[in-house]
PDB file of N, CA and C in Angstrom:
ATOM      1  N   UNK A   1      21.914 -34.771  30.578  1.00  0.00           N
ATOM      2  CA  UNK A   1      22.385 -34.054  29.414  1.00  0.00           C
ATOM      3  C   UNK A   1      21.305 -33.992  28.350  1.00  0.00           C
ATOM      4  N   UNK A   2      20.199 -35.263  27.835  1.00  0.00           N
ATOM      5  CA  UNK A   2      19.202 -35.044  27.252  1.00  0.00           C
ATOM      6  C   UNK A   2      18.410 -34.081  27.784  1.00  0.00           C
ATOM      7  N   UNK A   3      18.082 -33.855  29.179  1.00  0.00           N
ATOM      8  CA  UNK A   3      17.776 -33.157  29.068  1.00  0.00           C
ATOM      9  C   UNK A   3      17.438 -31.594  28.838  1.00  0.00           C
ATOM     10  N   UNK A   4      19.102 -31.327  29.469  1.00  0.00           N
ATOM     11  CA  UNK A   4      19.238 -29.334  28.684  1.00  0.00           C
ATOM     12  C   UNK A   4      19.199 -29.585  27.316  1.00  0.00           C
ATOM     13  N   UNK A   5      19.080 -30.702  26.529  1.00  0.00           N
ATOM     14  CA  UNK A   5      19.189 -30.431  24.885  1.00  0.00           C
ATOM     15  C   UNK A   5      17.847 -29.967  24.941  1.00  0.00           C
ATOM     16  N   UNK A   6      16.873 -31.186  25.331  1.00  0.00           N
ATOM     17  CA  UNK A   6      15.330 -31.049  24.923  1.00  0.00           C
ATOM     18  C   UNK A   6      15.306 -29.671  25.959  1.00  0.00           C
ATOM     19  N   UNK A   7      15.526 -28.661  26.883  1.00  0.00           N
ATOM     20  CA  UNK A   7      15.038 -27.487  27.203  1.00  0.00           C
ATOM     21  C   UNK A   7      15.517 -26.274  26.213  1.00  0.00           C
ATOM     22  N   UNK A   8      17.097 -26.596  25.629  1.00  0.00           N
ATOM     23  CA  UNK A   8      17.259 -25.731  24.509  1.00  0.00           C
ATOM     24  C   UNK A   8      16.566 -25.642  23.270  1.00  0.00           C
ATOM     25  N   UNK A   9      16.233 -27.394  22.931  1.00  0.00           N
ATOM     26  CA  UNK A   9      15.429 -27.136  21.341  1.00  0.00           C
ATOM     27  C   UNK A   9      14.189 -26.181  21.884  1.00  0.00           C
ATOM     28  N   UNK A  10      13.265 -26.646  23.037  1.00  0.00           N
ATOM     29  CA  UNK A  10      12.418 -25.822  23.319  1.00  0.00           C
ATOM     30  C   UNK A  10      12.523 -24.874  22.950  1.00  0.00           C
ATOM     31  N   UNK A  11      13.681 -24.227  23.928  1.00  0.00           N
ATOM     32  CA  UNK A  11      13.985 -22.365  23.742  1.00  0.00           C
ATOM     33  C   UNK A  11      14.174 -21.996  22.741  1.00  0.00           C
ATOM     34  N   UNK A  12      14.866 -22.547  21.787  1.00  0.00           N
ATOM     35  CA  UNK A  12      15.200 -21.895  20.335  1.00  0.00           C
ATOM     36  C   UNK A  12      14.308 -21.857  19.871  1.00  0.00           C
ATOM     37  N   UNK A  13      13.235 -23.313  19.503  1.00  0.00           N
ATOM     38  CA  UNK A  13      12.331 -23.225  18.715  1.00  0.00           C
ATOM     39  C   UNK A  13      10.853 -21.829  19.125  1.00  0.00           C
ATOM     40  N   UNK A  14      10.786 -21.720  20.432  1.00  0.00           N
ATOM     41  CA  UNK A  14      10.033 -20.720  20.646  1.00  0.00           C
ATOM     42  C   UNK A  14      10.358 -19.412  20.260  1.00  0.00           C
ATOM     43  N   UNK A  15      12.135 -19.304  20.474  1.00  0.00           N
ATOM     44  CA  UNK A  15      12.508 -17.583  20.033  1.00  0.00           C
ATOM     45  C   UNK A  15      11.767 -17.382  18.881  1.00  0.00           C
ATOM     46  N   UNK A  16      12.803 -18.957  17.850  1.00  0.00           N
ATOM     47  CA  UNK A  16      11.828 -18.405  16.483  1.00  0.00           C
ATOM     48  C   UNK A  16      10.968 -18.481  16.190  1.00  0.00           C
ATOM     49  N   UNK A  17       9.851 -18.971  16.874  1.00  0.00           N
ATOM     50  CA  UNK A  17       8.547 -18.809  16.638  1.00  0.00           C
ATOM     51  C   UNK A  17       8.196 -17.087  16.855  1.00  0.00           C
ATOM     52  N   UNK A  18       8.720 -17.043  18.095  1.00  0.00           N
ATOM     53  CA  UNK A  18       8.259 -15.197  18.011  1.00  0.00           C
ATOM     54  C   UNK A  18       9.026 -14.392  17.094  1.00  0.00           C
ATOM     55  N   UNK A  19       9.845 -14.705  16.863  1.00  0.00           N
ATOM     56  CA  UNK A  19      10.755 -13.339  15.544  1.00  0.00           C
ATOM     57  C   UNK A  19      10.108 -13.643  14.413  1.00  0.00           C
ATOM     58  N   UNK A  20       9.288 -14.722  13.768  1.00  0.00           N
ATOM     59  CA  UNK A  20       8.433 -14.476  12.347  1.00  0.00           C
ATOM     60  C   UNK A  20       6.987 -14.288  12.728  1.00  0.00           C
ATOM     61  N   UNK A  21       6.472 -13.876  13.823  1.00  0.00           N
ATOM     62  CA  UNK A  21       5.192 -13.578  14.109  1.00  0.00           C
ATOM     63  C   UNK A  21       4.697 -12.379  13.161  1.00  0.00           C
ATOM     64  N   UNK A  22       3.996 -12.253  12.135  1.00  0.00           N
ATOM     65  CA  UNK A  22       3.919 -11.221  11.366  1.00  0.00           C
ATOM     66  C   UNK A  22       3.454  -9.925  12.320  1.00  0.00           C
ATOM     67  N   UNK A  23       4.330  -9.018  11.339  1.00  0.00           N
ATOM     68  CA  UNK A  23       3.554  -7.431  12.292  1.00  0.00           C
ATOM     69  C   UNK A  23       3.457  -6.525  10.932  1.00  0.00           C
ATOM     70  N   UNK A  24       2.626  -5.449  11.556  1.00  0.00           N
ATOM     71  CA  UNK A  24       1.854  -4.784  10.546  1.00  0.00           C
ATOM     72  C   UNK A  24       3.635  -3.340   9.929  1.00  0.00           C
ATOM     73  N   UNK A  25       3.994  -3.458   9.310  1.00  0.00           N
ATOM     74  CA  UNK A  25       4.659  -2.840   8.952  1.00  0.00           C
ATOM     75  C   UNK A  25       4.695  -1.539   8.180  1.00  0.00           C
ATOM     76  N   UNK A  26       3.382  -1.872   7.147  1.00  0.00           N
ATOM     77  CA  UNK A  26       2.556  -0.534   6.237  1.00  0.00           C
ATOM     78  C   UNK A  26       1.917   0.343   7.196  1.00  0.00           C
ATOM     79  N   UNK A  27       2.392   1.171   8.069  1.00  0.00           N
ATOM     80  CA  UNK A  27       1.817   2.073   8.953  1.00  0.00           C
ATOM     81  C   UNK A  27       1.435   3.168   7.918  1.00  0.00           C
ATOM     82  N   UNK A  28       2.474   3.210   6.903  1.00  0.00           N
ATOM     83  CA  UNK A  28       2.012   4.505   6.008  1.00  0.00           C
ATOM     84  C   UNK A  28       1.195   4.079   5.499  1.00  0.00           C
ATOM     85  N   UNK A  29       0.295   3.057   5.298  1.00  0.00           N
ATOM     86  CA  UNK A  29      -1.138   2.948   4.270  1.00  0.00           C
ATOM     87  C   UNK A  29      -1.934   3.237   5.435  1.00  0.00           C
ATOM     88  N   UNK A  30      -2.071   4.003   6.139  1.00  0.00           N
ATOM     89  CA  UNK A  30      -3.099   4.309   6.688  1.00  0.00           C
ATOM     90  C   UNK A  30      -3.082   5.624   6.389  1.00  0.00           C
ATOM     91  N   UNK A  31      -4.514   5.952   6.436  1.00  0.00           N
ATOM     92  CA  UNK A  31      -5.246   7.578   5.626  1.00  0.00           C
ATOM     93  C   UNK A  31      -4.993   8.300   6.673  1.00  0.00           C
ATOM     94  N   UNK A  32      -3.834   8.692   7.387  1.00  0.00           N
ATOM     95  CA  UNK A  32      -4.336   9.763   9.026  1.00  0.00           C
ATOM     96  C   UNK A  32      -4.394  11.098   8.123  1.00  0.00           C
ATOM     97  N   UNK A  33      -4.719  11.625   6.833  1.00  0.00           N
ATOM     98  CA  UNK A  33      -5.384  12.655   7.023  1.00  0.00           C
ATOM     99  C   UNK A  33      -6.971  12.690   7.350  1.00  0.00           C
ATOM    100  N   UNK A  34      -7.309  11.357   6.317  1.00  0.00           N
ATOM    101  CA  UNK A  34      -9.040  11.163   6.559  1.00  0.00           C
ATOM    102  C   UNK A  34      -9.341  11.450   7.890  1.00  0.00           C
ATOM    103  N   UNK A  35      -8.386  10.700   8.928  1.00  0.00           N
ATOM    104  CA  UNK A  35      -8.830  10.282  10.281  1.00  0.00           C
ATOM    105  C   UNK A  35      -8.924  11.731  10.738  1.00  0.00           C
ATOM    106  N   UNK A  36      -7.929  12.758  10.520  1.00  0.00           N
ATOM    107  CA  UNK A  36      -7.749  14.032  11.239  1.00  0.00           C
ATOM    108  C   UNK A  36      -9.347  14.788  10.535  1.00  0.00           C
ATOM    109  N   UNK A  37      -9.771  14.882   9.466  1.00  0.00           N
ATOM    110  CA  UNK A  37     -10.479  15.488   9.208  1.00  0.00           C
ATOM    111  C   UNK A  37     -11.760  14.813   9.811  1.00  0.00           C
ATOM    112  N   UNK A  38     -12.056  13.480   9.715  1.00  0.00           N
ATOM    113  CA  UNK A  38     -13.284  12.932  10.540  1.00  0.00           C
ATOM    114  C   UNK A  38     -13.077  13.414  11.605  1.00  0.00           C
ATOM    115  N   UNK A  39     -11.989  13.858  12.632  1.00  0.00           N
ATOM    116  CA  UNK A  39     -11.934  13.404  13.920  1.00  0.00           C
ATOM    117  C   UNK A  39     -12.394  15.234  13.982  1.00  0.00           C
ATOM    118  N   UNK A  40     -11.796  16.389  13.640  1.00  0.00           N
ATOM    119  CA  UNK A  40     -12.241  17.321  13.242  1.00  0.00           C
ATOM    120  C   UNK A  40     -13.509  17.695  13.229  1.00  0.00           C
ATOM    121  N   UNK A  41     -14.171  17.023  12.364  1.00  0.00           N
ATOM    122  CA  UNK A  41     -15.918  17.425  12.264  1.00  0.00           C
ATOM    123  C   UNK A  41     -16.753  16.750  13.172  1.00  0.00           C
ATOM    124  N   UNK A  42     -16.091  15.758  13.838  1.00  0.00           N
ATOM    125  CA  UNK A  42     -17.030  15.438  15.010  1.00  0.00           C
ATOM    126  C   UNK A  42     -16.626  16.255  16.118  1.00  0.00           C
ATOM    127  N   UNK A  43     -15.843  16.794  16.611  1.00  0.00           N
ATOM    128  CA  UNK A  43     -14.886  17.196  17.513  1.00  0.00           C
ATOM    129  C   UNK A  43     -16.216  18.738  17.079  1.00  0.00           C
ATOM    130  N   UNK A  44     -16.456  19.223  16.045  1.00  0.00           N
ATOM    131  CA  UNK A  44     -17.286  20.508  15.969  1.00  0.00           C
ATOM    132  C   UNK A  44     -18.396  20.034  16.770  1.00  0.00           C
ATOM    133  N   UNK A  45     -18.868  18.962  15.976  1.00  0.00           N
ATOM    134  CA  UNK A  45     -20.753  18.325  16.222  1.00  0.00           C
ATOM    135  C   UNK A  45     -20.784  17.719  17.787  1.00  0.00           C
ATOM    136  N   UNK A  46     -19.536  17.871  18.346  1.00  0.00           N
ATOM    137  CA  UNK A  46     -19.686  17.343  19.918  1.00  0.00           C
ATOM    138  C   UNK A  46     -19.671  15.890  20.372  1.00  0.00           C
ATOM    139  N   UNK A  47     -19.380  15.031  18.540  1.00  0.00           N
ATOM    140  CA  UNK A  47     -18.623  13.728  18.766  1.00  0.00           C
ATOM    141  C   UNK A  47     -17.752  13.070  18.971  1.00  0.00           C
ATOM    142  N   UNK A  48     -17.797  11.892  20.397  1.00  0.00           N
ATOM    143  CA  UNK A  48     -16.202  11.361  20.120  1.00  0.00           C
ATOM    144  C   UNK A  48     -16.177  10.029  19.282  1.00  0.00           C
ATOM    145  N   UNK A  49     -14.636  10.108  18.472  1.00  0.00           N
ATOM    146  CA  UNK A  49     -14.631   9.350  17.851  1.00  0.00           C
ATOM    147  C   UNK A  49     -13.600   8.035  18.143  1.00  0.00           C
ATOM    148  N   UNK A  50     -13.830   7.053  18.174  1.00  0.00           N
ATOM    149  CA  UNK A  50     -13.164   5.676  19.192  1.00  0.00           C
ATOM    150  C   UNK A  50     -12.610   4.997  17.445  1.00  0.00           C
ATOM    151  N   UNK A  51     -11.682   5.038  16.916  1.00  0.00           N
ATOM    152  CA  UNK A  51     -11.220   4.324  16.014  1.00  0.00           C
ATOM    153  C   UNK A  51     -10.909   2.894  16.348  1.00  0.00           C
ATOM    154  N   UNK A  52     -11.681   2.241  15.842  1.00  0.00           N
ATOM    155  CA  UNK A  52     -11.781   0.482  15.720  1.00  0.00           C
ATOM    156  C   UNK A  52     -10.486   0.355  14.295  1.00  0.00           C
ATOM    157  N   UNK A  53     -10.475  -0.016  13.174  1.00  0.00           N
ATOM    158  CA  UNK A  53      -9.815   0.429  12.428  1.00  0.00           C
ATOM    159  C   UNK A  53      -9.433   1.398  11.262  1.00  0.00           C
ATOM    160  N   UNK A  54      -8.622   1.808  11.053  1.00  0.00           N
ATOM    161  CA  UNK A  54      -8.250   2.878  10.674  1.00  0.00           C
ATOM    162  C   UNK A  54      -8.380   3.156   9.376  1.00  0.00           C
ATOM    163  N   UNK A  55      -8.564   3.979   8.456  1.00  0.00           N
ATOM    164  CA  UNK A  55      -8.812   3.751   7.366  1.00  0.00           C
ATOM    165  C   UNK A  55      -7.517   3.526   6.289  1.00  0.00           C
ATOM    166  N   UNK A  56      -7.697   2.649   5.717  1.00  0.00           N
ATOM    167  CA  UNK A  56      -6.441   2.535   4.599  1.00  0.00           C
ATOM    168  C   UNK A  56      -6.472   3.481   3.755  1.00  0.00           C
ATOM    169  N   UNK A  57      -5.182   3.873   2.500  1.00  0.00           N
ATOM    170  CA  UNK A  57      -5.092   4.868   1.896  1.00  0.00           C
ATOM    171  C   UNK A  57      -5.218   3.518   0.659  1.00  0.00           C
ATOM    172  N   UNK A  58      -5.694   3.800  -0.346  1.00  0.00           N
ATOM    173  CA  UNK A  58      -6.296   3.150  -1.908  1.00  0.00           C
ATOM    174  C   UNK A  58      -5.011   2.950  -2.387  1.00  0.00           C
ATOM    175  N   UNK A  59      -4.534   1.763  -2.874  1.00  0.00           N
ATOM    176  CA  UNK A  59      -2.991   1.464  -3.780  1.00  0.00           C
ATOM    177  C   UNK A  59      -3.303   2.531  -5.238  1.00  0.00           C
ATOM    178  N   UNK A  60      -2.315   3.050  -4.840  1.00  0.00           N
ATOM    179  CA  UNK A  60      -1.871   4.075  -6.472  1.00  0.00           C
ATOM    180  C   UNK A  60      -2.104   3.175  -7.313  1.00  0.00           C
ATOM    181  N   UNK A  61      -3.054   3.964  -8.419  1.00  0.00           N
ATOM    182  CA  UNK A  61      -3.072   3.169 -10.005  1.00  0.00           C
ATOM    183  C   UNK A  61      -2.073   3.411 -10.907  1.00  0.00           C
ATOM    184  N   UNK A  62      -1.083   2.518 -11.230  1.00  0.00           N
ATOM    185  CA  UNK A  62      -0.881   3.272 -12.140  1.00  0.00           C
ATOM    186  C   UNK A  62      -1.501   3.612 -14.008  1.00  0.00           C
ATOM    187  N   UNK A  63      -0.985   5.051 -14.129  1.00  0.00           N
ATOM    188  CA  UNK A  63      -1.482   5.516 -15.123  1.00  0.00           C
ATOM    189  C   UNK A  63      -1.183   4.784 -16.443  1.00  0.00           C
ATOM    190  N   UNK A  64      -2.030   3.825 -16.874  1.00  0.00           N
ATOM    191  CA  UNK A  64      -1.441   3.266 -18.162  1.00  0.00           C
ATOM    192  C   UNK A  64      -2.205   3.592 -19.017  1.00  0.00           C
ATOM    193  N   UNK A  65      -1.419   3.811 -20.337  1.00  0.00           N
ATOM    194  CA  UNK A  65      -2.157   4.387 -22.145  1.00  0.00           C
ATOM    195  C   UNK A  65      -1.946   3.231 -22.735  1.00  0.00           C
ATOM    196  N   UNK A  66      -2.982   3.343 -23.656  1.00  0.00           N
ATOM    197  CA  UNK A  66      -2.847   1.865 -24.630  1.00  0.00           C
ATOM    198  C   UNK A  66      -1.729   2.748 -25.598  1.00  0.00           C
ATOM    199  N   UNK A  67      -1.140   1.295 -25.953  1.00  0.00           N
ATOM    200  CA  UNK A  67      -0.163   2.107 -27.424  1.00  0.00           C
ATOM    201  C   UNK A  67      -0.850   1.964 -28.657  1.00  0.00           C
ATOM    202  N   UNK A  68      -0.062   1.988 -30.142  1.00  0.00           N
ATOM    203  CA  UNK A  68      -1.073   2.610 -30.418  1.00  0.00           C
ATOM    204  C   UNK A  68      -1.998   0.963 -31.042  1.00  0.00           C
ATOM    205  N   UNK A  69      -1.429  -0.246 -31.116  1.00  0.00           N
ATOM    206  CA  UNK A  69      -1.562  -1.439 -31.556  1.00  0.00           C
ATOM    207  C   UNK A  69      -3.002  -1.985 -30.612  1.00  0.00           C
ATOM    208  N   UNK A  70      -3.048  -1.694 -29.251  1.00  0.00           N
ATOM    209  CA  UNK A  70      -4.095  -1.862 -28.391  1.00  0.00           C
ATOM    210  C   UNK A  70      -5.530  -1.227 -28.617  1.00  0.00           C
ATOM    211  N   UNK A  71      -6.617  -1.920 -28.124  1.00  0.00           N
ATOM    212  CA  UNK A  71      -7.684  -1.115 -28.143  1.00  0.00           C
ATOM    213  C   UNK A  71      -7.875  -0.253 -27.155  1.00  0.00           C
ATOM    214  N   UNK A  72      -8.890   1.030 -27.263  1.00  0.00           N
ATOM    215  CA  UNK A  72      -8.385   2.107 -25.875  1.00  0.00           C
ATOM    216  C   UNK A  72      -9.951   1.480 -25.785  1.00  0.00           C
ATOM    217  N   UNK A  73     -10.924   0.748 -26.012  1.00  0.00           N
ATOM    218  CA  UNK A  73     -11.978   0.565 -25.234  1.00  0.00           C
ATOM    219  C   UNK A  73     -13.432   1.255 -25.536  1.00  0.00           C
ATOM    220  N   UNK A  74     -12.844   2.076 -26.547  1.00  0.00           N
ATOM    221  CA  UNK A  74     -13.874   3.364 -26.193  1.00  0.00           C
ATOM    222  C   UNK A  74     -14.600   3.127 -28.097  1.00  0.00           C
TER     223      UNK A  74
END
């Protein structure tokens, strides 16, 4: 009987080891227009292009104004 316990803690503890294995979820931060247009101009020049990784898209800035108590810097 110890022993199906110790083969279950096993098993459980491995499931959950694999269900928090991180995975890449931000598929949309990747640039696939960049990629289409690189892949494009080599595709003219007679290059192939083997994507190692992909290019990310830049985190939005956001647009902030000083009010009017702040210095604008300038």
């Amino acid at each position: 009987m110890k022993g199906f316990a110790l083969i279950a803690a096993i098993l459980a503890a491995s499931i959950a080891g694999c269900a928090s294995a991180p995975q890449d979820t931000q598929t949309s931060a990747y640039d696939f227009d960049k990629v289409a247009q690189i892949n494009t101009r080599a595709k003219v020049r007679g290059i192939e292009v083997q994507w190692l990784n992909y290019p990310r898209k830049k985190p939005a800035v956001a647009d902030v104004t000083p009010s009017l108590g702040e210095p604008s810097g300038t």
